[in-house]
C-alpha atoms as a PDB file:
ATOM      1  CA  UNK A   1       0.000   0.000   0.000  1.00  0.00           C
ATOM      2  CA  UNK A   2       1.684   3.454  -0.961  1.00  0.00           C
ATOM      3  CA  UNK A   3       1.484   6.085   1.135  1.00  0.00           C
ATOM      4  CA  UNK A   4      -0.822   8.625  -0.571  1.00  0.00           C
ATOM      5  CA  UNK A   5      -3.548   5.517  -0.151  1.00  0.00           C
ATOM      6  CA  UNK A   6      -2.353   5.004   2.947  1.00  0.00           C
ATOM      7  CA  UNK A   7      -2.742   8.666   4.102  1.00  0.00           C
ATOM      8  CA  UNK A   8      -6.632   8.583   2.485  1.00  0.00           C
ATOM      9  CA  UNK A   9      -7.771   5.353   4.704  1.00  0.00           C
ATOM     10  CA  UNK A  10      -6.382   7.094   7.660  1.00  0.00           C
ATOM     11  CA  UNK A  11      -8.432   9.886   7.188  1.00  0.00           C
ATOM     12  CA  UNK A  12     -11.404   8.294   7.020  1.00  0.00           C
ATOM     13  CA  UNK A  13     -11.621   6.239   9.912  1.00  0.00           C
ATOM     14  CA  UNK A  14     -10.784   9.804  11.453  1.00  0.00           C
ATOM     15  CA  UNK A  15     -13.933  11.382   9.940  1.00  0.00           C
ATOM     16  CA  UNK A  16     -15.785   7.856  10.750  1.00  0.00           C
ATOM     17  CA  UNK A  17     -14.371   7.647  14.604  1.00  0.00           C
ATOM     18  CA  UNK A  18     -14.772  11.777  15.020  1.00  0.00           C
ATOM     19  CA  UNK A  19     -17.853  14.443  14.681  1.00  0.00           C
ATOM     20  CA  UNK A  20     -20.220  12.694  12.545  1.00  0.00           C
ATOM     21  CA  UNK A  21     -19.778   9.208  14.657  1.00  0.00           C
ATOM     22  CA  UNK A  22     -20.784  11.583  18.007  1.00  0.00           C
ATOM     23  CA  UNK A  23     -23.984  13.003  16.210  1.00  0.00           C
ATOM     24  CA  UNK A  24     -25.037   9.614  15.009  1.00  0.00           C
ATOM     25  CA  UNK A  25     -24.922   8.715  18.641  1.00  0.00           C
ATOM     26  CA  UNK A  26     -26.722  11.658  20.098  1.00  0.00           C
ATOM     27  CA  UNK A  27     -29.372  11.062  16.815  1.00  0.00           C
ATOM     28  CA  UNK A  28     -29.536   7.545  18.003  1.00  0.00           C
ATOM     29  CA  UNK A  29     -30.500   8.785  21.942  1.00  0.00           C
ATOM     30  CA  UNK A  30     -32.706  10.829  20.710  1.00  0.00           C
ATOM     31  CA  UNK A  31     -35.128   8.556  18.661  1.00  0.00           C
ATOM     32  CA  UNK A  32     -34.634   6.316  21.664  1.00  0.00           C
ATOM     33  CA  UNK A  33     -36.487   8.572  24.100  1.00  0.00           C
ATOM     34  CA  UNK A  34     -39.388   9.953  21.769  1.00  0.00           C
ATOM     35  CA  UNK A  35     -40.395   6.365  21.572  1.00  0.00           C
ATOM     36  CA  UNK A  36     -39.963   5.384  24.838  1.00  0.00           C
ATOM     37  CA  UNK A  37     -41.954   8.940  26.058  1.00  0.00           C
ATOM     38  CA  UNK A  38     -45.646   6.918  25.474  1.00  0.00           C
ATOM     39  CA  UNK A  39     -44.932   4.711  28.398  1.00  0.00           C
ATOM     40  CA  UNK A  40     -43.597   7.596  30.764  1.00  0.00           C
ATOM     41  CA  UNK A  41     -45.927  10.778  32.352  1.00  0.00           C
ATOM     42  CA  UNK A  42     -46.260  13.366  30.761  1.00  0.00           C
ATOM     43  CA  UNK A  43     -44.955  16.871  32.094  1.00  0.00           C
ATOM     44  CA  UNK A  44     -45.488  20.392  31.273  1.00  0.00           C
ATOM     45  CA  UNK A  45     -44.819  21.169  28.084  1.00  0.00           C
ATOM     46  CA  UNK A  46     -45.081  17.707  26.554  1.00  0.00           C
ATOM     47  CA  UNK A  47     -47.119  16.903  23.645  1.00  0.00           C
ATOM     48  CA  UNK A  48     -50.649  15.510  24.181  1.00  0.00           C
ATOM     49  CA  UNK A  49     -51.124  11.492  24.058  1.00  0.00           C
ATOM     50  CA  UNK A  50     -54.027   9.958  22.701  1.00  0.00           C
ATOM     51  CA  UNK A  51     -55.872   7.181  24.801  1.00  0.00           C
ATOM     52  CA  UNK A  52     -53.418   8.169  27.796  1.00  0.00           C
ATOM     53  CA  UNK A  53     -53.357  10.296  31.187  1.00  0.00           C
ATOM     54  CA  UNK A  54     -51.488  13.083  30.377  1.00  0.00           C
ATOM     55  CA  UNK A  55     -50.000  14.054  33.514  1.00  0.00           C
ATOM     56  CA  UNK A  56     -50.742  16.642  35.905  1.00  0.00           C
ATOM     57  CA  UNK A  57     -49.987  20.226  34.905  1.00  0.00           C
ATOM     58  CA  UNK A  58     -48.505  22.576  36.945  1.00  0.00           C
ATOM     59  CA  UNK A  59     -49.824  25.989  34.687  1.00  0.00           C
ATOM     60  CA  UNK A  60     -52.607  26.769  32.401  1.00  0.00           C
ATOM     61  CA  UNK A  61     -52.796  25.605  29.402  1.00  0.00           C
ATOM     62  CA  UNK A  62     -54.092  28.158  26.781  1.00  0.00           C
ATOM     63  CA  UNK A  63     -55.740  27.468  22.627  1.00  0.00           C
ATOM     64  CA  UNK A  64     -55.805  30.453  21.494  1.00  0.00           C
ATOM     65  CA  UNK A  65     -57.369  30.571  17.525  1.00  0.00           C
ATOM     66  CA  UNK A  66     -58.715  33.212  14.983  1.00  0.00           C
ATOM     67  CA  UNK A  67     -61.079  31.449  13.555  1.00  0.00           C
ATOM     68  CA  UNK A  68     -63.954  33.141  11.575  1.00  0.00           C
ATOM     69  CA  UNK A  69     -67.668  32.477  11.859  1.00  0.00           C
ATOM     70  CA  UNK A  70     -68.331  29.275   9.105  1.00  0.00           C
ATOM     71  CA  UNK A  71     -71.790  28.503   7.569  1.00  0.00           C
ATOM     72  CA  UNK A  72     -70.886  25.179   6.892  1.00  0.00           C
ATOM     73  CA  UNK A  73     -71.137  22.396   9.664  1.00  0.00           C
ATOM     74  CA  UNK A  74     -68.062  22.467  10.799  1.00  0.00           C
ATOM     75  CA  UNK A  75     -65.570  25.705  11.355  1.00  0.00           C
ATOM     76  CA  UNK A  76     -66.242  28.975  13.122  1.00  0.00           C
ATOM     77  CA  UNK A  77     -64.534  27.254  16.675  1.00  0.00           C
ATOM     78  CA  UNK A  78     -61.641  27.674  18.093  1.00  0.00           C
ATOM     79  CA  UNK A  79     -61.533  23.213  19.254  1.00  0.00           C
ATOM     80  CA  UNK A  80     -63.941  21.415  18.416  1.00  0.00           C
ATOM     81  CA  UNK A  81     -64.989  18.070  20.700  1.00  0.00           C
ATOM     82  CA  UNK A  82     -67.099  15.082  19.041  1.00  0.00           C
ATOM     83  CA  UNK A  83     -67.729  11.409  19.837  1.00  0.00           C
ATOM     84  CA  UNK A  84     -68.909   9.910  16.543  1.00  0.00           C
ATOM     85  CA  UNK A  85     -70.290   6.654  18.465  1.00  0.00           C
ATOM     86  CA  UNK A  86     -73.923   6.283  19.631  1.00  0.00           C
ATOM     87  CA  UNK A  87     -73.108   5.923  23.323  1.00  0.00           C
ATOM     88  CA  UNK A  88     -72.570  10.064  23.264  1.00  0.00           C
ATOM     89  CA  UNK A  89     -69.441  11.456  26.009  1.00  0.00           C
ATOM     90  CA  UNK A  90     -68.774  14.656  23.468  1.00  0.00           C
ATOM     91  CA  UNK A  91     -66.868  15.851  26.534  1.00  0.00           C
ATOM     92  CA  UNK A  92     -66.425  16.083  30.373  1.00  0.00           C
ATOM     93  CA  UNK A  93     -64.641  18.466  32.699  1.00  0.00           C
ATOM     94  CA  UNK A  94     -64.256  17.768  36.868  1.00  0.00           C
ATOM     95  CA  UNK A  95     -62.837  20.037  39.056  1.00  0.00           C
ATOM     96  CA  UNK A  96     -63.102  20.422  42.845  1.00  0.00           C
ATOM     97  CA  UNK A  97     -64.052  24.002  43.573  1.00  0.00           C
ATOM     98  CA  UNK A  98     -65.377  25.382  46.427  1.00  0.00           C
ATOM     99  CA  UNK A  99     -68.165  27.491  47.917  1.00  0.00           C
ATOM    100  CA  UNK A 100     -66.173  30.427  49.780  1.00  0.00           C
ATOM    101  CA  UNK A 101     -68.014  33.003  50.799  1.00  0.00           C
ATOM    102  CA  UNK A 102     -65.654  35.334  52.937  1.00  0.00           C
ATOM    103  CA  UNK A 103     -63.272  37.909  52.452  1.00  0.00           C
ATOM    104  CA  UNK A 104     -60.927  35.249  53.711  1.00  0.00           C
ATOM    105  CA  UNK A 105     -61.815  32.505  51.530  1.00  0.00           C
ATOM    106  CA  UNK A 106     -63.716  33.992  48.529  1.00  0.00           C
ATOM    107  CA  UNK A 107     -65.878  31.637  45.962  1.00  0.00           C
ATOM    108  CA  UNK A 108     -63.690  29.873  43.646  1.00  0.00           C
ATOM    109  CA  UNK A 109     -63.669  29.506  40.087  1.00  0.00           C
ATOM    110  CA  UNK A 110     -66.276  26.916  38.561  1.00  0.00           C
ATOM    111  CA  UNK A 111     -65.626  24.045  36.727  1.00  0.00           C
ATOM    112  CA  UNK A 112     -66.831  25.699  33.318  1.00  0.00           C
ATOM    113  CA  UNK A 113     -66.966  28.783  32.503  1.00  0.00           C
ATOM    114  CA  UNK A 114     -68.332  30.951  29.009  1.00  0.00           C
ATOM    115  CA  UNK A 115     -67.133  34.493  28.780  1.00  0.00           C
ATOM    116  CA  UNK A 116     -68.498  36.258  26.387  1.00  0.00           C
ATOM    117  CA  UNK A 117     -66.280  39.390  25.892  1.00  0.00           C
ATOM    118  CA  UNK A 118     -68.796  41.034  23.253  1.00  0.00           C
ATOM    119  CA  UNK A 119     -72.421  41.514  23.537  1.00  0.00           C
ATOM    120  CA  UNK A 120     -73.436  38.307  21.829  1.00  0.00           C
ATOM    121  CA  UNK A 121     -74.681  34.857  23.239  1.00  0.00           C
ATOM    122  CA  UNK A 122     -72.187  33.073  25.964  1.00  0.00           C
ATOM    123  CA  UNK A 123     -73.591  29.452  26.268  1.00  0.00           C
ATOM    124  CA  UNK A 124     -75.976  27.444  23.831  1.00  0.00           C
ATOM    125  CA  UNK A 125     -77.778  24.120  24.553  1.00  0.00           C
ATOM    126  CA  UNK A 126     -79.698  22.568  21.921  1.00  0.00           C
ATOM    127  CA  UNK A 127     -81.345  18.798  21.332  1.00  0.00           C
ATOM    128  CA  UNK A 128     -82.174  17.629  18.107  1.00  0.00           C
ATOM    129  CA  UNK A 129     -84.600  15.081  19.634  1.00  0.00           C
ATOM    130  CA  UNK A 130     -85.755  14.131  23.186  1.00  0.00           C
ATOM    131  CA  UNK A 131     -88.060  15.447  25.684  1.00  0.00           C
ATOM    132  CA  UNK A 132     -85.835  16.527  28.054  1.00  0.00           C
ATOM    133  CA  UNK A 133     -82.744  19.008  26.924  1.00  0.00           C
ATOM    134  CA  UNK A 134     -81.033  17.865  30.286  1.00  0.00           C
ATOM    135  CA  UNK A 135     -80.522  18.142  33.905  1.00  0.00           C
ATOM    136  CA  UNK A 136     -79.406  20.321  36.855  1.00  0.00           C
ATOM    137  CA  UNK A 137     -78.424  18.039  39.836  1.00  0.00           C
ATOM    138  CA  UNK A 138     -77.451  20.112  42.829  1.00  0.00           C
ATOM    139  CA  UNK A 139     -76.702  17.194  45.636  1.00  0.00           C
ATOM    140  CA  UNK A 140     -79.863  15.513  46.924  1.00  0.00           C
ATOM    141  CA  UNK A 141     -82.081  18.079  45.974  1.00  0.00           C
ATOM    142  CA  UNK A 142     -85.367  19.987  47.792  1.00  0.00           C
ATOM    143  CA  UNK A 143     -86.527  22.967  48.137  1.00  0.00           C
ATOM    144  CA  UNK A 144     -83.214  23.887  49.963  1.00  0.00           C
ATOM    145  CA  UNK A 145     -81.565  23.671  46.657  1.00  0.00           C
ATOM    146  CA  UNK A 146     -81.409  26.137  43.899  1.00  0.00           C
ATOM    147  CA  UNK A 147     -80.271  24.717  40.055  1.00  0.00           C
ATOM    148  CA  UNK A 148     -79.020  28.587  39.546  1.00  0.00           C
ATOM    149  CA  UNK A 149     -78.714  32.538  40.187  1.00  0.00           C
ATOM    150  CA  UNK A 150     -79.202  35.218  37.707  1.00  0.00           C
ATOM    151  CA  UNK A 151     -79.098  39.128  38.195  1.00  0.00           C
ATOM    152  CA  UNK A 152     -81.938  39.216  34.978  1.00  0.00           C
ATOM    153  CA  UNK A 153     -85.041  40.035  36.163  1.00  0.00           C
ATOM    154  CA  UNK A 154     -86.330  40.407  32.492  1.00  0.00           C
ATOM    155  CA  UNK A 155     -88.832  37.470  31.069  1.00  0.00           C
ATOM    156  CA  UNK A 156     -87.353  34.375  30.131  1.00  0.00           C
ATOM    157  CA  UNK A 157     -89.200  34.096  27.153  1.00  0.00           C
ATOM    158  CA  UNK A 158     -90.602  30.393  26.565  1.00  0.00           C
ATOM    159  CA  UNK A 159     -89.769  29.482  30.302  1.00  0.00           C
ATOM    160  CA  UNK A 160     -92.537  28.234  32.229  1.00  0.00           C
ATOM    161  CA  UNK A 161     -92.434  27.643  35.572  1.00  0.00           C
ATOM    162  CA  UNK A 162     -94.367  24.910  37.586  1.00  0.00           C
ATOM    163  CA  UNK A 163     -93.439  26.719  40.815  1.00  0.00           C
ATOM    164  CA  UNK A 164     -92.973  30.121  42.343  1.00  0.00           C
ATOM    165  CA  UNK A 165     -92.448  30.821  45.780  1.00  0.00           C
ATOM    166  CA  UNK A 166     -92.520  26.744  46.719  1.00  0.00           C
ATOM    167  CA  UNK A 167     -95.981  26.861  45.316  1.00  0.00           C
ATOM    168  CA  UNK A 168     -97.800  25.295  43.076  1.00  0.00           C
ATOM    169  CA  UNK A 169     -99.894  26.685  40.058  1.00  0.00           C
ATOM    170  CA  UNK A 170    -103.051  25.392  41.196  1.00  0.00           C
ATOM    171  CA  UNK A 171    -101.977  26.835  44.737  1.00  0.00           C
ATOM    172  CA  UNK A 172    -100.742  30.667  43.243  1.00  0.00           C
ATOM    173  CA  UNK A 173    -104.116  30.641  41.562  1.00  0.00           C
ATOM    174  CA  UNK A 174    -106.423  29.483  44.385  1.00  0.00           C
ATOM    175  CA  UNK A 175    -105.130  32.309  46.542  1.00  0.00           C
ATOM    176  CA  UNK A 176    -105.241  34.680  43.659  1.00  0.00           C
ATOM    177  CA  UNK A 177    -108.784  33.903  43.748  1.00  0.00           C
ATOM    178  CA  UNK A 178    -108.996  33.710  47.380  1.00  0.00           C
ATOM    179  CA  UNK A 179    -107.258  36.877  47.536  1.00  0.00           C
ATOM    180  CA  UNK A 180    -110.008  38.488  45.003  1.00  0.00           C
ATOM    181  CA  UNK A 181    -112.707  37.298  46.584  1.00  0.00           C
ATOM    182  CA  UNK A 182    -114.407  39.594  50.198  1.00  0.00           C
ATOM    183  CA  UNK A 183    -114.295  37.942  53.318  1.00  0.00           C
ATOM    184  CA  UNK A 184    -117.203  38.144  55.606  1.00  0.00           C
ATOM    185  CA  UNK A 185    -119.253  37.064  59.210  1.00  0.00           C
ATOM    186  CA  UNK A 186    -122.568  36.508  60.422  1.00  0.00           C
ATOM    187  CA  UNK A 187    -122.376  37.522  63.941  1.00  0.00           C
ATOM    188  CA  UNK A 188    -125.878  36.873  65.549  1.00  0.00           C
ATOM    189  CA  UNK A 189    -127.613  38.460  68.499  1.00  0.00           C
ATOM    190  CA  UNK A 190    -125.398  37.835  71.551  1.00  0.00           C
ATOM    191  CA  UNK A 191    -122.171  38.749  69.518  1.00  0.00           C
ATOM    192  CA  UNK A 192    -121.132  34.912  68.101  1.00  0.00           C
ATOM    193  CA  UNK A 193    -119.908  34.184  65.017  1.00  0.00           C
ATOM    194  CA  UNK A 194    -123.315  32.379  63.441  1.00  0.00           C
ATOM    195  CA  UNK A 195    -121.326  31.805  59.537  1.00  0.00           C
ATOM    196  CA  UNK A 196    -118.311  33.124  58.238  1.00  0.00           C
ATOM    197  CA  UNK A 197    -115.928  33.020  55.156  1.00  0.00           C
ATOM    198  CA  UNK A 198    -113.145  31.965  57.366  1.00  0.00           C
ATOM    199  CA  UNK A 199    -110.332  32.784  59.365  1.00  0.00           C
ATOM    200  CA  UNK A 200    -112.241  35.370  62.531  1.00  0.00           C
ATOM    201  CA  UNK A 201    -112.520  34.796  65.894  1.00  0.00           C
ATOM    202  CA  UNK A 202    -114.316  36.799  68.535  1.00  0.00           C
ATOM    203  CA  UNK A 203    -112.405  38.708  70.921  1.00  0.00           C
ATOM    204  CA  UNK A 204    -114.845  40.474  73.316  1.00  0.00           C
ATOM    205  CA  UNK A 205    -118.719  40.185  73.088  1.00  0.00           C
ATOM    206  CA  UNK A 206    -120.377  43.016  74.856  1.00  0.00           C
ATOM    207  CA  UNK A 207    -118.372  41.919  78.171  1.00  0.00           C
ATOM    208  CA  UNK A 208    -116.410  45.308  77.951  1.00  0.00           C
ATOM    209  CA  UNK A 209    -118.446  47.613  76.345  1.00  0.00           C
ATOM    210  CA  UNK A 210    -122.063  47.832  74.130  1.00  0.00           C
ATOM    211  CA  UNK A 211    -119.117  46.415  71.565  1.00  0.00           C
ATOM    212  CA  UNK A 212    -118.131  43.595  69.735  1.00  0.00           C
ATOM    213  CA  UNK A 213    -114.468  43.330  68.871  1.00  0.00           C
ATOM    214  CA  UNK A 214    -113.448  40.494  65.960  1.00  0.00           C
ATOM    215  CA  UNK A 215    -110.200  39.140  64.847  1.00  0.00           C
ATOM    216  CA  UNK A 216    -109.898  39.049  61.422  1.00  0.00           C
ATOM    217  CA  UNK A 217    -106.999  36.692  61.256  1.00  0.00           C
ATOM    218  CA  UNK A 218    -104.647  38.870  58.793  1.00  0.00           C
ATOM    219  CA  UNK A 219    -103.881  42.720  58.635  1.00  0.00           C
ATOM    220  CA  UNK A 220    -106.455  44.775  58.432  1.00  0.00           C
ATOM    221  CA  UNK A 221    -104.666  47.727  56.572  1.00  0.00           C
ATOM    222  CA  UNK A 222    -105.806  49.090  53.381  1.00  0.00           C
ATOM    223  CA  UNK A 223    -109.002  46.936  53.844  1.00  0.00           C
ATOM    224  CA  UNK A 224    -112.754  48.121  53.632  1.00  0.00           C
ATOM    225  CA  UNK A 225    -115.238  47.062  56.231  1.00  0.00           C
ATOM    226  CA  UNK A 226    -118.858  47.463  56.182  1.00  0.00           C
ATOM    227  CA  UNK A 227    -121.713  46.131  58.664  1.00  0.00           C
ATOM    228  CA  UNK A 228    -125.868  46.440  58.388  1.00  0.00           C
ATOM    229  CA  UNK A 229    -128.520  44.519  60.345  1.00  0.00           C
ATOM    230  CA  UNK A 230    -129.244  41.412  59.274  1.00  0.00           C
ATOM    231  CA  UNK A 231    -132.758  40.129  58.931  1.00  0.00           C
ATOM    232  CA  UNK A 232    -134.209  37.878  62.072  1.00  0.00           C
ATOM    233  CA  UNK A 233    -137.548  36.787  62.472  1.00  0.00           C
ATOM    234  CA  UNK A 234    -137.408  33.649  64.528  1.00  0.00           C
ATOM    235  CA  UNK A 235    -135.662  34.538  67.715  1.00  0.00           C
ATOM    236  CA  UNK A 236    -138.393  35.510  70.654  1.00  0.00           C
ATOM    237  CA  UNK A 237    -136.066  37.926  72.283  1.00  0.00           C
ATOM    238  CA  UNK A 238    -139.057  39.892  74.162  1.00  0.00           C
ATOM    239  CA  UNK A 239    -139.468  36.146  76.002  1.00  0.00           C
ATOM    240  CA  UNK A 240    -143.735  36.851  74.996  1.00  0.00           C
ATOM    241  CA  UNK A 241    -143.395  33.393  72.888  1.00  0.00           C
ATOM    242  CA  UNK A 242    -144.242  35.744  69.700  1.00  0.00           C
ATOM    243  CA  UNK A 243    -141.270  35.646  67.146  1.00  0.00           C
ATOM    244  CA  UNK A 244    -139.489  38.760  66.698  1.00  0.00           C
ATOM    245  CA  UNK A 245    -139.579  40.305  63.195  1.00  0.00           C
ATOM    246  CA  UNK A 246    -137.686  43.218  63.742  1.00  0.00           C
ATOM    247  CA  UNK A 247    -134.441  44.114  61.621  1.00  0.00           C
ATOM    248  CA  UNK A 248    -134.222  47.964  62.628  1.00  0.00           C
ATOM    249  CA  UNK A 249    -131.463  49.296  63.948  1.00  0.00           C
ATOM    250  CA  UNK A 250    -127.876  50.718  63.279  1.00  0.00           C
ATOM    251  CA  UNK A 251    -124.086  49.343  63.039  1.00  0.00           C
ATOM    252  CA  UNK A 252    -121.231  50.859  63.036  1.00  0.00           C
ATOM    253  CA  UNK A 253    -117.818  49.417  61.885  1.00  0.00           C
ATOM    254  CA  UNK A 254    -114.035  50.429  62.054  1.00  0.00           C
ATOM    255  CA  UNK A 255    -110.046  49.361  62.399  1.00  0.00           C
ATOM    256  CA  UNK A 256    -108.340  49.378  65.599  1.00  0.00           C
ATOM    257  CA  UNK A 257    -105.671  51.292  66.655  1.00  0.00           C
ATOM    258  CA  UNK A 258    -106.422  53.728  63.876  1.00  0.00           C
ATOM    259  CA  UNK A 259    -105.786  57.737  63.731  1.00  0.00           C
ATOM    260  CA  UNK A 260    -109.793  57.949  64.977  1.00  0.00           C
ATOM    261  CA  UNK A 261    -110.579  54.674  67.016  1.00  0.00           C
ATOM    262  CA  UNK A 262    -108.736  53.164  69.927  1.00  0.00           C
ATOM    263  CA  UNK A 263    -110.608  50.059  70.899  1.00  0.00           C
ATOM    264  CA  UNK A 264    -110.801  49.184  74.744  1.00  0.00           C
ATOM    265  CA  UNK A 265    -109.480  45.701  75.190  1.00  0.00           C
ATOM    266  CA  UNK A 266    -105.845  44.881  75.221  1.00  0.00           C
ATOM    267  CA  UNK A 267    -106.720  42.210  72.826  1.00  0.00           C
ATOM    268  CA  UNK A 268    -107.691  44.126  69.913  1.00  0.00           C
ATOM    269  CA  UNK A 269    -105.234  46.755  69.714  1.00  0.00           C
ATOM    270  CA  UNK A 270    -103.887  45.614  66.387  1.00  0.00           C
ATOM    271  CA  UNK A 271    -104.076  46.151  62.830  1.00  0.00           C
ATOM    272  CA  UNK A 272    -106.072  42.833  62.651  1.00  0.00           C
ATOM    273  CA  UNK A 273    -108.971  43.769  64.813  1.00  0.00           C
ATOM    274  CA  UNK A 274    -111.858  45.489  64.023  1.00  0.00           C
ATOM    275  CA  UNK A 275    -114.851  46.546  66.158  1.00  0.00           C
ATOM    276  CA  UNK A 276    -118.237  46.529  65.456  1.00  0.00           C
ATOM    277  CA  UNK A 277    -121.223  48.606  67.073  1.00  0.00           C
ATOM    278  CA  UNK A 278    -124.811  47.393  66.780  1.00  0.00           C
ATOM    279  CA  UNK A 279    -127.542  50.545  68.245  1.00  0.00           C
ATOM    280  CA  UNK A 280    -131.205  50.488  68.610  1.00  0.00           C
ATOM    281  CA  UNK A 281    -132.705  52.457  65.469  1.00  0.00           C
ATOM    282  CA  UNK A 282    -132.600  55.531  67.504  1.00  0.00           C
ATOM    283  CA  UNK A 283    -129.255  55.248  68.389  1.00  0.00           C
ATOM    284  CA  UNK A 284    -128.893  54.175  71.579  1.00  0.00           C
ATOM    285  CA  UNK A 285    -126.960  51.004  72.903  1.00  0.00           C
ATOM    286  CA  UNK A 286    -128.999  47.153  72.721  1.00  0.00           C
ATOM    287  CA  UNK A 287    -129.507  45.151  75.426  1.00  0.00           C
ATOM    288  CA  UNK A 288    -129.542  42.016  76.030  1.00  0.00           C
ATOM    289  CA  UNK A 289    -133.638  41.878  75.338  1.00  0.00           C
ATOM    290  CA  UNK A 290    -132.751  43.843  71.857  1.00  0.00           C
ATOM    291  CA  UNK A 291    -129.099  42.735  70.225  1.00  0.00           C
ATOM    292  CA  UNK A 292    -128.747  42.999  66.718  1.00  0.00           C
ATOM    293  CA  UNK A 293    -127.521  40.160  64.311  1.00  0.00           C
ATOM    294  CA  UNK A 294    -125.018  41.875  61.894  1.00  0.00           C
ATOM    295  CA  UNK A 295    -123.369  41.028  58.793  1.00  0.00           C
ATOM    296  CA  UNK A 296    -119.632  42.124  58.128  1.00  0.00           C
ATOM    297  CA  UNK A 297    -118.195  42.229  55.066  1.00  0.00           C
ATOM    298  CA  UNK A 298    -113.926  43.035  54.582  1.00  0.00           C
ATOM    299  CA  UNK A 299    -113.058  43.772  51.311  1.00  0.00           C
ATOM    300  CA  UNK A 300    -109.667  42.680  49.129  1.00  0.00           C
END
């Protein structure tokens, strides 16, 4: 072998045993560890793996896009989430946040949140099919519970609402009615409560005055109260054994503890008492021989 070939092989195995034999060896270390990274955990910054827990991150992970709006049916999103098989699962998020509710340990943020930094629509829910769009589970439920909040007070237009107030329909509209309809009392000669609409009680029957004073169960405030004889022709009150036909006479009617009326007993100074005054047709007080039946009517 001369030495000019000589000189040429030697410089080879130089190249060969130098630089490009190191990089083929860092190359090969590399390869090594992207295919070995499936079976590790992943850390921040690594790529995503399908069909894999991918780790715990330490620091938010942001998609930022600039996507324009798309007629067609897919575009106009920044991701996009879809299970093609017929079980559904198009996508879940868990999170453990808390109430709060101090200064000290304020509410925390939810598990999902839409911000809508414009003045268009943050959330949409829509069902091709079904009865039911979905749910709201807040823990066991009950009246104790509320599915959400808003600050709208505006009408939720298509919304309609089984309950308000933990009543029923049926229940809002029978005290509507109730509500609408007067309330009123029979009270008959010796100051008794003979029929009534419901809800008064007698407080005093001519025990502390020529008076009788009446609960009427609820405020009396903003009501109107009226009172006439009512018609008796049955009662014997003369004791002659002739029936007594005689509906003449007066009665009065007013709120307690108003600007004009204080009413004697200690039981009927409130706004749900109301006294009543049957008189003799000239005026003067009844007696027990000539006490008046009188109707009382309270209006809404």
């Amino acid at each position: 072998m001369d030495n000019s070939r000589g000189s040429r092989i030697r410089e080879l195995w130089r190249r060969h045993d130098g630089r490009p034999r190191t990089r083929a060896v860092v190359l090969t270390g590399g390869l090594i560890a992207v295919l070995a990274a499936p079976l590790g955990v992943a850390a921040t910054g690594d790529v995503l793996r399908e069909g894999q827990r991918n780790g715990t991150a330490t620091r938010e992970t942001k998609i930022v896009a600039r996507v324009n709006a798309s007629s067609g049916s897919t575009g106009g999103y920044a991701t996009r989430q879809s299970n093609t098989s017929a079980s559904g699962g198009g996508a879940i998020y868990g999170c453990r946040s808390g109430a709060g509710g101090s200064a000290a340990n304020p509410p925390q943020e939810p598990c999902v949140r839409a911000n809508n930094l414009s003045n268009g629509l943050a959330f949409e829910f829509a069902a091709r099919e079904g009865e039911t769009a979905g749910t709201i589970e807040v823990g066991s439920g009950g009246d104790s519970k509320r599915p959400f909040t808003t600050n709208a007070t505006g009408v939720a237009t298509g919304l309609n609402a089984d309950r308000v107030d933990g009543r029923s329909a049926d229940e809002l509209t029978a005290a509507a009615a109730a509500a609408a309809k007067p309330r009123w009392l029979l009270l008959d000669e010796q100051g008794r409560i003979e029929e009534q609409s419901g809800g008064f009680s007698v407080l005093d029957a001519y025990q502390t005055n020529d008076n009788v004073y009446v609960d009427a169960g609820s405020s009396l405030e903003g009501k109107g109260l009226t009172a006439t004889i009512a018609l008796q022709n049955k009662i014997d009150q003369t004791g002659d054994g002739t029936a007594d036909p005689s509906f003449t006479g007066l009665a009065a009617i007013a709120r307690c503890q108003t600007a004009s009326v204080e009413c004697a007993p200690a039981s009927a100074k409130n706004v749900n008492a109301f006294v009543v005054a049957p008189r003799n047709a000239d005026g003067s007080a009844t007696t027990s021989a000539t006490r008046k039946r009188v109707y009382v009517q309270i209006t809404p």
